[in-house]
PDB file of N, CA and C in Angstrom:
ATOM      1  N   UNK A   1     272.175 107.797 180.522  1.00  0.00           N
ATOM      2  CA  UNK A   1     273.572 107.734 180.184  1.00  0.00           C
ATOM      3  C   UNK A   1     273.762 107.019 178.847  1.00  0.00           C
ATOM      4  N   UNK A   2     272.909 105.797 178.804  1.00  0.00           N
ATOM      5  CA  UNK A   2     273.037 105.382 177.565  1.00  0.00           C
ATOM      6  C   UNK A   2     272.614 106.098 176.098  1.00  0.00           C
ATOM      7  N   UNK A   3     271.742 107.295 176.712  1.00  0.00           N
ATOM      8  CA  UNK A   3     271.481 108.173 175.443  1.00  0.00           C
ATOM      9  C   UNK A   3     272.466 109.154 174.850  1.00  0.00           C
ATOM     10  N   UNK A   4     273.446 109.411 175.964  1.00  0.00           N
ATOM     11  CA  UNK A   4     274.419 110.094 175.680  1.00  0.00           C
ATOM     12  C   UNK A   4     275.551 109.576 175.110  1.00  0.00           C
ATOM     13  N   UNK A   5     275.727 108.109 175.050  1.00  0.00           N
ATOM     14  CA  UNK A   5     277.186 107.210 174.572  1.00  0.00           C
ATOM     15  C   UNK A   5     276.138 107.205 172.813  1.00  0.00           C
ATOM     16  N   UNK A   6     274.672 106.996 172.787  1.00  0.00           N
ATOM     17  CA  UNK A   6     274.243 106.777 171.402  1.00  0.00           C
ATOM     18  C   UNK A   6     274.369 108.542 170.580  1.00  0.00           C
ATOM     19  N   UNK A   7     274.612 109.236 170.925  1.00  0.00           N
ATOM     20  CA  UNK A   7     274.689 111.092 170.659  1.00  0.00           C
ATOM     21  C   UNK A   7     275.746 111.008 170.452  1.00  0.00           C
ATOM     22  N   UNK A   8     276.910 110.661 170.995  1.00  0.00           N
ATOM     23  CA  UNK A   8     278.181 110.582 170.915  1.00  0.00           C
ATOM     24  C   UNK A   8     278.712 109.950 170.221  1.00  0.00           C
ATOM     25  N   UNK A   9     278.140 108.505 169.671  1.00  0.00           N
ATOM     26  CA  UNK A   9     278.364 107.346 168.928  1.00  0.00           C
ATOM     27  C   UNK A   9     278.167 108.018 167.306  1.00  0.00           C
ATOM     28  N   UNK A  10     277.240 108.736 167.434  1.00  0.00           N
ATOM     29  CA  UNK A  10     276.395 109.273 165.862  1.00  0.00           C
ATOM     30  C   UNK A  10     276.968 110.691 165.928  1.00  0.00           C
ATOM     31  N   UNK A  11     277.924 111.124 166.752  1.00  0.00           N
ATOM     32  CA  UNK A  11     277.811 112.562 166.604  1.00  0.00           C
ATOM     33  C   UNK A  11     277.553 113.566 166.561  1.00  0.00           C
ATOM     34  N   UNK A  12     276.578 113.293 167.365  1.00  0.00           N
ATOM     35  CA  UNK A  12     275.347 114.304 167.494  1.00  0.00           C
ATOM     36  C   UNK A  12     275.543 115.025 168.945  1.00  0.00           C
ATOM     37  N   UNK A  13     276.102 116.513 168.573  1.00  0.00           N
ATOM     38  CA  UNK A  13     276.348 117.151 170.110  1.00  0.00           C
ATOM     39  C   UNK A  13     275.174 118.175 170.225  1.00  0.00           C
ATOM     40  N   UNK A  14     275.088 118.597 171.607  1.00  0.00           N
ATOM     41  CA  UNK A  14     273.824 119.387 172.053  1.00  0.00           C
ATOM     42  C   UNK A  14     274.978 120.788 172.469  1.00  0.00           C
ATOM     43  N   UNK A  15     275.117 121.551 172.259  1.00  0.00           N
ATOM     44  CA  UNK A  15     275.840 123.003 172.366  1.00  0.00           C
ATOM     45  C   UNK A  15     274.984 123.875 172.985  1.00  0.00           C
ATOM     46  N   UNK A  16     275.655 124.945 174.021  1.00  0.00           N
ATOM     47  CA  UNK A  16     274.414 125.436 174.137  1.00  0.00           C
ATOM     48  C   UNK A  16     273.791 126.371 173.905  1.00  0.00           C
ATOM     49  N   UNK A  17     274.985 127.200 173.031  1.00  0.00           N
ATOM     50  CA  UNK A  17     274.167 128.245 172.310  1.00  0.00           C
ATOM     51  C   UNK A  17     273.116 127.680 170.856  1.00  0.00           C
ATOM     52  N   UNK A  18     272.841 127.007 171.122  1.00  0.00           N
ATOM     53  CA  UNK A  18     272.011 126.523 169.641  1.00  0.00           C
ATOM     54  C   UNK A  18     270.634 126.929 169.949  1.00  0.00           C
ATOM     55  N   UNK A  19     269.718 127.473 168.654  1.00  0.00           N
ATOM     56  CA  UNK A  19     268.430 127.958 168.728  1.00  0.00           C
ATOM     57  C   UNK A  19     267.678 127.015 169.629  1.00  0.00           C
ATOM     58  N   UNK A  20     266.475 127.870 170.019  1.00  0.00           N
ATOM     59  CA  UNK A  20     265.578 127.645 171.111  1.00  0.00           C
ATOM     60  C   UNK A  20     264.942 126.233 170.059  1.00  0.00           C
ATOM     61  N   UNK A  21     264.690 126.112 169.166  1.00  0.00           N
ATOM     62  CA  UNK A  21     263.535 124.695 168.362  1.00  0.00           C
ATOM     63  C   UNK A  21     264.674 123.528 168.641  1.00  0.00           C
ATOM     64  N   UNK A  22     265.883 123.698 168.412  1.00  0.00           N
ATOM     65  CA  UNK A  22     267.293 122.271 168.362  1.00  0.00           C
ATOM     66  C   UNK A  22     267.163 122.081 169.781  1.00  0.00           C
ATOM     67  N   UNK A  23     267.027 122.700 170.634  1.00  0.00           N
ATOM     68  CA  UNK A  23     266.860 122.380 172.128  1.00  0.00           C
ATOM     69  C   UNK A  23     265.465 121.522 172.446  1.00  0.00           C
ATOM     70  N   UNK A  24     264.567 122.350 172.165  1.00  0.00           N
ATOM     71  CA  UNK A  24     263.487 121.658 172.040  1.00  0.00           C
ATOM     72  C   UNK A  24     263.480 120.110 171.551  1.00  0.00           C
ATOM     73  N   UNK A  25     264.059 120.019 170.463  1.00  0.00           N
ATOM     74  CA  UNK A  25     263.792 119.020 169.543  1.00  0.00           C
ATOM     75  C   UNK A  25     264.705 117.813 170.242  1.00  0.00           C
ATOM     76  N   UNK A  26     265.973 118.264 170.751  1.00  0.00           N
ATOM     77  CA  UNK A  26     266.417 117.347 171.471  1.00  0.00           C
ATOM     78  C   UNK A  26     265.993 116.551 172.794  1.00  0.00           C
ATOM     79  N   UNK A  27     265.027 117.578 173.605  1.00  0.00           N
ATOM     80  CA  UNK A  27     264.677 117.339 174.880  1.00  0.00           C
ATOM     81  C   UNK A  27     263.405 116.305 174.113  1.00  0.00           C
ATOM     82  N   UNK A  28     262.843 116.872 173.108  1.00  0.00           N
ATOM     83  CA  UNK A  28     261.413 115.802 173.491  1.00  0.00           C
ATOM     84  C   UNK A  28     262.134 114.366 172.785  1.00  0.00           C
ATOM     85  N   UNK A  29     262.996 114.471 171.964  1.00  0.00           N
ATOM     86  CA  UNK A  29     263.855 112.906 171.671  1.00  0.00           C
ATOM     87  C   UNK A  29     263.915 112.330 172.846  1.00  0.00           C
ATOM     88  N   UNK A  30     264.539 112.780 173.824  1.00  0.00           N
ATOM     89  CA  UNK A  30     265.183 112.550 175.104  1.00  0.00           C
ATOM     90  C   UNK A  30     264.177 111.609 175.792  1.00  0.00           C
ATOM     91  N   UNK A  31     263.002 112.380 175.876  1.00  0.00           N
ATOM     92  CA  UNK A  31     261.771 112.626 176.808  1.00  0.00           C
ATOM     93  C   UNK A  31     261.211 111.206 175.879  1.00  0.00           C
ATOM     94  N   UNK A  32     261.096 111.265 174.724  1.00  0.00           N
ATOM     95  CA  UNK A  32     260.180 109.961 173.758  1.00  0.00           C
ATOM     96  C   UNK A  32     260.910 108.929 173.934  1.00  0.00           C
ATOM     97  N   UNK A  33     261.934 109.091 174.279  1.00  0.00           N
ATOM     98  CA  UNK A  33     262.852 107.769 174.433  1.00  0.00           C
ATOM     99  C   UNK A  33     262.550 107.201 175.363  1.00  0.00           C
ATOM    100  N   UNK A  34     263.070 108.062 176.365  1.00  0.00           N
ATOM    101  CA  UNK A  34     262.704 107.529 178.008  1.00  0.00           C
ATOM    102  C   UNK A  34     261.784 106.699 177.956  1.00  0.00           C
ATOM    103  N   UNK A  35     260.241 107.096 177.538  1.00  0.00           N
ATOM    104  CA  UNK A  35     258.831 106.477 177.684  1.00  0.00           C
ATOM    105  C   UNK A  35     259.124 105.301 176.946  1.00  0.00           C
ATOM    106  N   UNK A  36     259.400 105.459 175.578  1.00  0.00           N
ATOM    107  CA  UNK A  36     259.153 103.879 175.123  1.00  0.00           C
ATOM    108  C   UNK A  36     260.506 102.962 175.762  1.00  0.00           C
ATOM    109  N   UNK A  37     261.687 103.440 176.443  1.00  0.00           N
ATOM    110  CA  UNK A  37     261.913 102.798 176.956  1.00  0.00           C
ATOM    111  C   UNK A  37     261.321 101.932 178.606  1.00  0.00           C
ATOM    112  N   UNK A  38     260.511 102.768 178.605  1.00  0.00           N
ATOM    113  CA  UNK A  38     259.567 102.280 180.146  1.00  0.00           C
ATOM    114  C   UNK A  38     258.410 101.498 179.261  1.00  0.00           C
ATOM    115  N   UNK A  39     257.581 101.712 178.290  1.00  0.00           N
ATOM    116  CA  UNK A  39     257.247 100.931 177.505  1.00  0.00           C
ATOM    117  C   UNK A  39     257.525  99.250 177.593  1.00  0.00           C
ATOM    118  N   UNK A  40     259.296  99.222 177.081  1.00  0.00           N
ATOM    119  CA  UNK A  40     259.505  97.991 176.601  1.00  0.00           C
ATOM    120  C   UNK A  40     259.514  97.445 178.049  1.00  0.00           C
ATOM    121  N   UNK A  41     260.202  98.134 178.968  1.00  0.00           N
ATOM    122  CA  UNK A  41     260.334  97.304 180.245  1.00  0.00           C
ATOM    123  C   UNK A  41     259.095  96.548 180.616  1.00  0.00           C
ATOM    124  N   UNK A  42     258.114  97.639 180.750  1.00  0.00           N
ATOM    125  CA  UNK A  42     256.739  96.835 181.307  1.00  0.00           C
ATOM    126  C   UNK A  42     256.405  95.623 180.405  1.00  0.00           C
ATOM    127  N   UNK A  43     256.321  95.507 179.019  1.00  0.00           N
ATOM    128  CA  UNK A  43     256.109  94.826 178.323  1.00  0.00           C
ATOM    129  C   UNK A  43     257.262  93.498 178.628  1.00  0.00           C
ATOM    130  N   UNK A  44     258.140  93.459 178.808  1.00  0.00           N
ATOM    131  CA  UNK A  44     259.210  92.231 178.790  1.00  0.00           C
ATOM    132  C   UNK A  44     258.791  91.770 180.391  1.00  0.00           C
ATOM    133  N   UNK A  45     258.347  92.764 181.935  1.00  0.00           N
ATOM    134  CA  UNK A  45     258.038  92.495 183.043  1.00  0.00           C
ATOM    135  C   UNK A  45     257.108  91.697 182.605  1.00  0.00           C
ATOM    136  N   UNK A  46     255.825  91.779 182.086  1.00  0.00           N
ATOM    137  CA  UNK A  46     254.484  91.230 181.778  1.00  0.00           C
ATOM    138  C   UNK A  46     254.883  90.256 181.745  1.00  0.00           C
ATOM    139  N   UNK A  47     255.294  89.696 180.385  1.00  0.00           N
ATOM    140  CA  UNK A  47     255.741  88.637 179.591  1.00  0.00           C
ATOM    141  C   UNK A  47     256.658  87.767 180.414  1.00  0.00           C
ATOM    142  N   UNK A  48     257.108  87.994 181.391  1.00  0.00           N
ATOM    143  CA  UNK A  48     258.132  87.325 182.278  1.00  0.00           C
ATOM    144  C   UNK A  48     257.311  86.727 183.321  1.00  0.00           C
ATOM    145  N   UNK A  49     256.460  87.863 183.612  1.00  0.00           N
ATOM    146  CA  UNK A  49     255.462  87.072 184.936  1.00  0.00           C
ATOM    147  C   UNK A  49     254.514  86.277 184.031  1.00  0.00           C
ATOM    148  N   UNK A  50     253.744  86.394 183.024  1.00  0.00           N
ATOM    149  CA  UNK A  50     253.650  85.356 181.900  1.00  0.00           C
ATOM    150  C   UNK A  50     253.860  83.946 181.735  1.00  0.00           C
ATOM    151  N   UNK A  51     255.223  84.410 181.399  1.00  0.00           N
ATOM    152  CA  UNK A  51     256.186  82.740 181.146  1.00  0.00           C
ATOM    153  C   UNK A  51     256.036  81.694 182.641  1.00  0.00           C
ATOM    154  N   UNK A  52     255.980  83.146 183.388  1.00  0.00           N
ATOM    155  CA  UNK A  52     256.341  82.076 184.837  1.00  0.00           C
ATOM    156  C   UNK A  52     255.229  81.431 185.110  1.00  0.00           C
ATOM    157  N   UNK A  53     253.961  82.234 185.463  1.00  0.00           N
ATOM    158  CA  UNK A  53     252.736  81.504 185.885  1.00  0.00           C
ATOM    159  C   UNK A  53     252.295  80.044 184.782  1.00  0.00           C
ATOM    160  N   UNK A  54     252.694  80.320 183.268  1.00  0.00           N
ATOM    161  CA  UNK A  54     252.071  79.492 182.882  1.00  0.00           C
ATOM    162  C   UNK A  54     252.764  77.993 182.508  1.00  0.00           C
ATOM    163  N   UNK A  55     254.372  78.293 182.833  1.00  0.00           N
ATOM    164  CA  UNK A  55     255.062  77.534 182.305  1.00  0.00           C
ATOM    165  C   UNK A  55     255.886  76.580 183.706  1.00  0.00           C
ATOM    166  N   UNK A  56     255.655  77.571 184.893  1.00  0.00           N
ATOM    167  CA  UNK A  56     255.819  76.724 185.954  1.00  0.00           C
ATOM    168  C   UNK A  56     255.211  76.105 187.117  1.00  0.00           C
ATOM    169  N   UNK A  57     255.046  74.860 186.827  1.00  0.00           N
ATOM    170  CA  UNK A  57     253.925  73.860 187.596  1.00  0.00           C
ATOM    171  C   UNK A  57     254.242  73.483 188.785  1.00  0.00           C
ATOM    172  N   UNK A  58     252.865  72.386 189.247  1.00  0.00           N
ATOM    173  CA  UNK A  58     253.280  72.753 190.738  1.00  0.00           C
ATOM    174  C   UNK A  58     254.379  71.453 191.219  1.00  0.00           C
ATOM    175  N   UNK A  59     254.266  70.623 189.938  1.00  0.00           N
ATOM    176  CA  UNK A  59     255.661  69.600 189.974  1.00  0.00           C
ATOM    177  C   UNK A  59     256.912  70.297 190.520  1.00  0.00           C
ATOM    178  N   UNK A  60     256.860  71.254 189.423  1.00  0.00           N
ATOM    179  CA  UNK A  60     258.210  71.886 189.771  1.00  0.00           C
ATOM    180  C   UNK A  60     258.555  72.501 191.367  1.00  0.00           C
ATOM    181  N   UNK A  61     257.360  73.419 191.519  1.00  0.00           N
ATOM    182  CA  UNK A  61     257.245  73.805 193.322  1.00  0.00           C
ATOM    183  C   UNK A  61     257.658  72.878 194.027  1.00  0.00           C
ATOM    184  N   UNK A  62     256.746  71.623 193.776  1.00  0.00           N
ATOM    185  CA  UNK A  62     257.183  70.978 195.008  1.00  0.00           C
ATOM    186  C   UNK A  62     258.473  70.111 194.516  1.00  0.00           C
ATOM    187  N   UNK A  63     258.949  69.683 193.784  1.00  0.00           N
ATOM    188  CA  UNK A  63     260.878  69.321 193.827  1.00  0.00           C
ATOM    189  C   UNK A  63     261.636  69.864 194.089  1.00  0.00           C
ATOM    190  N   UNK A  64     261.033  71.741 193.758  1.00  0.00           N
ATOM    191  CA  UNK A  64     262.304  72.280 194.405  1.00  0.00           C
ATOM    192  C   UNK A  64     261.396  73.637 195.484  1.00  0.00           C
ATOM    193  N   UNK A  65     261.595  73.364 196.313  1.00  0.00           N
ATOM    194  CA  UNK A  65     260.172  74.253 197.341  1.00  0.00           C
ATOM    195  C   UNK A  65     260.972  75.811 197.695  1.00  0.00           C
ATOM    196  N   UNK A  66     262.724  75.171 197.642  1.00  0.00           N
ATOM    197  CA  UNK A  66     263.892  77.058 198.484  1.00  0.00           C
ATOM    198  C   UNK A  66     263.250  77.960 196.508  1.00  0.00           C
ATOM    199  N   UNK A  67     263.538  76.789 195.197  1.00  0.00           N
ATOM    200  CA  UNK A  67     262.916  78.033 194.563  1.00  0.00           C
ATOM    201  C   UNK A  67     261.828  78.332 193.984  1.00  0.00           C
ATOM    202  N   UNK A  68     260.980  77.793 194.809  1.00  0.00           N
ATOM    203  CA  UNK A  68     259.168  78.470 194.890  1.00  0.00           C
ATOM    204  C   UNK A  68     259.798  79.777 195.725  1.00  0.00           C
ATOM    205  N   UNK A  69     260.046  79.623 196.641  1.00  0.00           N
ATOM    206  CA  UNK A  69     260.198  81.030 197.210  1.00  0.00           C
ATOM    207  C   UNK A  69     261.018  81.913 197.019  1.00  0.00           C
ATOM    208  N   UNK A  70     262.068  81.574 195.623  1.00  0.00           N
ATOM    209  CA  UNK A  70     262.519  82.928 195.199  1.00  0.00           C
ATOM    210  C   UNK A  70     261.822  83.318 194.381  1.00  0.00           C
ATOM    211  N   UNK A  71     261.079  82.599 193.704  1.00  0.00           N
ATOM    212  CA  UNK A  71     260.292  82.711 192.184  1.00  0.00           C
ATOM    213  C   UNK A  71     258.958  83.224 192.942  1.00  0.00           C
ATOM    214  N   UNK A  72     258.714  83.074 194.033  1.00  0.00           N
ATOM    215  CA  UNK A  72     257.188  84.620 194.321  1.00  0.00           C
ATOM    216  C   UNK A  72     258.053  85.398 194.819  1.00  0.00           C
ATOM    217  N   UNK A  73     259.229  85.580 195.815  1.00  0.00           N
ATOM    218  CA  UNK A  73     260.065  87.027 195.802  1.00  0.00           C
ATOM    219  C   UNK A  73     259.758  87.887 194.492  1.00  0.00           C
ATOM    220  N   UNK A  74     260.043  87.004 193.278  1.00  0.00           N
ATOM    221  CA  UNK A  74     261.064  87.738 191.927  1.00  0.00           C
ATOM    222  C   UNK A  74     259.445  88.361 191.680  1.00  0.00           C
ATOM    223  N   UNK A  75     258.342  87.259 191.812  1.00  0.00           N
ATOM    224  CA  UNK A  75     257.016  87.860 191.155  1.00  0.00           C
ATOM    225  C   UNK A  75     256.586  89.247 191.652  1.00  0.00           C
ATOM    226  N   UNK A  76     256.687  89.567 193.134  1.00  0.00           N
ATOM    227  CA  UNK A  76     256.780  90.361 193.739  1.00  0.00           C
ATOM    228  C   UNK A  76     257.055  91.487 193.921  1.00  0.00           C
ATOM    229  N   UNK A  77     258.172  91.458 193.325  1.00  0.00           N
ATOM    230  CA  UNK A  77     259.452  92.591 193.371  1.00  0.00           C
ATOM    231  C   UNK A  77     258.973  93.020 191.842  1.00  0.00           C
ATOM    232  N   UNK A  78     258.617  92.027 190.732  1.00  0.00           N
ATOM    233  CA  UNK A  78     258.465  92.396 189.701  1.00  0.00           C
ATOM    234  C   UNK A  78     257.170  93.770 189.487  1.00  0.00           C
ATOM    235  N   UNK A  79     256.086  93.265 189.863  1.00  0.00           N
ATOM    236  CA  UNK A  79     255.168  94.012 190.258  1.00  0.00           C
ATOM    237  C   UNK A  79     255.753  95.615 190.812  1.00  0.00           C
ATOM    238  N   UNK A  80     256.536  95.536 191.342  1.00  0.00           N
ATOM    239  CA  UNK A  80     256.906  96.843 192.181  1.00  0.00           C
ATOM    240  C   UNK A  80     257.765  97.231 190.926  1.00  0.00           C
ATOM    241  N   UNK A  81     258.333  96.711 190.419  1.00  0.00           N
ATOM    242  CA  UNK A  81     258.612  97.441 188.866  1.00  0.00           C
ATOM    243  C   UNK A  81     257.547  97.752 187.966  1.00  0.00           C
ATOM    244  N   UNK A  82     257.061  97.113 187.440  1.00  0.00           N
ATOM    245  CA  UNK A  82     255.966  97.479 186.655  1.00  0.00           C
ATOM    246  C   UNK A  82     255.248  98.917 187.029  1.00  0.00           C
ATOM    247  N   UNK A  83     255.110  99.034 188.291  1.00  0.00           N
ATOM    248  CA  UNK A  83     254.107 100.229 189.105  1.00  0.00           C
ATOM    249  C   UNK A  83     255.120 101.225 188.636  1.00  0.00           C
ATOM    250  N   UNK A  84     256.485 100.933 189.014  1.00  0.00           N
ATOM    251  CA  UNK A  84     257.392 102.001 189.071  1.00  0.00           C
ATOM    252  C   UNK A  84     257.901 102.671 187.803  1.00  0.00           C
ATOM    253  N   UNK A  85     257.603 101.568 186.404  1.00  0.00           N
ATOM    254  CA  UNK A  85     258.133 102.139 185.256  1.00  0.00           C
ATOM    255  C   UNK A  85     257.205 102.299 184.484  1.00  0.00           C
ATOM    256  N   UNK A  86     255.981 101.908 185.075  1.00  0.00           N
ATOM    257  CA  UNK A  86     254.461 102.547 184.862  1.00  0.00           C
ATOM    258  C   UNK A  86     254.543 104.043 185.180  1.00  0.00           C
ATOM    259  N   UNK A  87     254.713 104.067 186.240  1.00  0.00           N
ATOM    260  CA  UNK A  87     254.940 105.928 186.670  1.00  0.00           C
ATOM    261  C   UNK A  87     255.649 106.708 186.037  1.00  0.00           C
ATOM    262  N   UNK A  88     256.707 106.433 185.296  1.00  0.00           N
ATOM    263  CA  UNK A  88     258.199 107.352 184.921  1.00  0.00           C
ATOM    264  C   UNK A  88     257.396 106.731 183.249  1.00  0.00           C
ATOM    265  N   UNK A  89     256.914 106.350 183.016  1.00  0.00           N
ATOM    266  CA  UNK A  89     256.027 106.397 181.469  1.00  0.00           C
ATOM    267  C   UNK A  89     255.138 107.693 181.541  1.00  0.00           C
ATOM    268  N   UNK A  90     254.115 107.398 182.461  1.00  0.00           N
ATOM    269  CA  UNK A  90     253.091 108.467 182.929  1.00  0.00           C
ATOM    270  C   UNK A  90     253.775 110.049 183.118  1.00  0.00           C
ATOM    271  N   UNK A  91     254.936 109.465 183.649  1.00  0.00           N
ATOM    272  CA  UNK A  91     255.673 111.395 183.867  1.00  0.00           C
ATOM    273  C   UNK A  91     255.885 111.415 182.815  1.00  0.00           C
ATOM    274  N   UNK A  92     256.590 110.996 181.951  1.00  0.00           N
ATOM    275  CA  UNK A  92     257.590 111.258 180.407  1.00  0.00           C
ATOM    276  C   UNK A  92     256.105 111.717 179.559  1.00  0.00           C
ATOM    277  N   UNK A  93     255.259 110.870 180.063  1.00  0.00           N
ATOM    278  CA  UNK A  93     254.019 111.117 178.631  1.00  0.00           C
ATOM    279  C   UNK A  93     253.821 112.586 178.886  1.00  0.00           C
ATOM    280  N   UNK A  94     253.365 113.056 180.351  1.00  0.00           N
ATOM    281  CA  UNK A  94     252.756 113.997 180.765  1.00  0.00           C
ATOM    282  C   UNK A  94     253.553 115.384 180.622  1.00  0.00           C
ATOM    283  N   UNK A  95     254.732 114.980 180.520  1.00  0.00           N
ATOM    284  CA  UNK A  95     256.297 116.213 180.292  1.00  0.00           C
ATOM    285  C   UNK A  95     255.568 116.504 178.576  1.00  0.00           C
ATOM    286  N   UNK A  96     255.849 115.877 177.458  1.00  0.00           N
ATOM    287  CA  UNK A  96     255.814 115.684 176.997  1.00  0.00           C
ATOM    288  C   UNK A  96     254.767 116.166 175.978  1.00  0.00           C
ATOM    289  N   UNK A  97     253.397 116.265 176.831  1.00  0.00           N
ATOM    290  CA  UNK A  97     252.194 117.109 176.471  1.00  0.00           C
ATOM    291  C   UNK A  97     252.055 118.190 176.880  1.00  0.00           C
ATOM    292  N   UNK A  98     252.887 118.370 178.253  1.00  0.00           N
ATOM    293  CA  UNK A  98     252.935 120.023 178.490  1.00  0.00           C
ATOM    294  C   UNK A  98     253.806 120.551 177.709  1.00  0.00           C
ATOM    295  N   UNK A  99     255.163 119.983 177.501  1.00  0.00           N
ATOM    296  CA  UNK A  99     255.570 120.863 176.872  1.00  0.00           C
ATOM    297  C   UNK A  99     255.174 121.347 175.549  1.00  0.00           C
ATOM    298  N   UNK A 100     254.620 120.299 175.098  1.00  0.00           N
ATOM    299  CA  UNK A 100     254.124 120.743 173.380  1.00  0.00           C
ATOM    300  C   UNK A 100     253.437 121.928 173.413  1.00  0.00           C
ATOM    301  N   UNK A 101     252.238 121.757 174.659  1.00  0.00           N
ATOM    302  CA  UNK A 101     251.221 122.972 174.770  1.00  0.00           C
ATOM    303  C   UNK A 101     251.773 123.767 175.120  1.00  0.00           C
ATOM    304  N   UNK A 102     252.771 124.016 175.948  1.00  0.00           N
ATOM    305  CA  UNK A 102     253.472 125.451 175.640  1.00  0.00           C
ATOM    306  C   UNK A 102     254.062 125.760 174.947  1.00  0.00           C
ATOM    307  N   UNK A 103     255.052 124.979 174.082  1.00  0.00           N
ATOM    308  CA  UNK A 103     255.589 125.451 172.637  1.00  0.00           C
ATOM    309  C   UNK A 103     254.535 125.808 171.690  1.00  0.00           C
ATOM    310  N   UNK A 104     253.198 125.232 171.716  1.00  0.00           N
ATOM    311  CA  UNK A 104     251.747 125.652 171.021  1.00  0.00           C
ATOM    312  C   UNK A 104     251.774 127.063 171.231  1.00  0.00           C
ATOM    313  N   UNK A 105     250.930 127.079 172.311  1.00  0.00           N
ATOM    314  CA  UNK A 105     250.795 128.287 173.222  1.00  0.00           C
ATOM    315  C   UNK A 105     251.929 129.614 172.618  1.00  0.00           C
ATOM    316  N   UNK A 106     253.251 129.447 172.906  1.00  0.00           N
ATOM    317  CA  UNK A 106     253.590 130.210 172.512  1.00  0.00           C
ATOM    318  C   UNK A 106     253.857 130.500 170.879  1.00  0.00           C
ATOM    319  N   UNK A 107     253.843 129.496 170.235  1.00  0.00           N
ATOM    320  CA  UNK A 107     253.906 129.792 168.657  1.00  0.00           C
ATOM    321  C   UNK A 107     252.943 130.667 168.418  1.00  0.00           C
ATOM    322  N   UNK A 108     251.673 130.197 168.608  1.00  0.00           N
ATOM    323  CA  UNK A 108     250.183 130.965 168.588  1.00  0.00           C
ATOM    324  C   UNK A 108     250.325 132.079 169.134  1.00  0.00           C
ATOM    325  N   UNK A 109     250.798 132.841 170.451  1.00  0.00           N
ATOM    326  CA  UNK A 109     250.643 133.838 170.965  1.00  0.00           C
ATOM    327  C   UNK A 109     251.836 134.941 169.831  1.00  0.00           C
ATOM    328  N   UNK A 110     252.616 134.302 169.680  1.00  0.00           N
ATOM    329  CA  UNK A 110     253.340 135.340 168.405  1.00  0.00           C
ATOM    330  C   UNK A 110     254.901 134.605 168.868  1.00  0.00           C
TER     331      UNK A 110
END
């Protein structure tokens, strides 16, 4: 959704009679976005479970013990992101190479 308020912002409309390459060209924008936006996520997840392990001691655990146990919830849950925007990277990459090879494919075939 947010790619569509930045298309809209710049003016940039998708119509749909427009040639078969402007379609193309828009979907793999679409598609490259997505990924490096799953990209940054994992990268800022990392860096978060990061900060935490190295920056919170066991002073801190034990003064405050209710948030030791939200802070391995959050570690937790984080992980189950990472896997998850690990995957939707892996699809976007994999969209992404098929489609080229069939836009290949067919350039080459005539």
């Amino acid at each position: 959704m947010f790619y569509l308020y930045l298309l809209n912002y710049f003016g940039i409309s998708i119509v749909e009679g427009q040639e078969l390459v402007v379609n193309y060209i828009m979907t793999m924008a679409s598609i490259s976005l997505l990924g490096l936006l799953c990209f940054i996520n994992i990268v800022i997840y990392l860096l978060v479970i990061n900060y935490l392990n190295k920056y919170v001691d066991s002073k801190f655990v034990e003064k405050y013990p209710k948030l030791s146990w939200i802070l391995n919830k959050y570690k937790k849950m984080q992980l189950w992101f990472i896997i998850s925007e690990f995957i939707f990277l892996f699809i976007s990459l994999l969209m992404l190479f098929v489609s080229s090879m069939l836009v290949i494919n067919q350039i080459i075939s005539g």
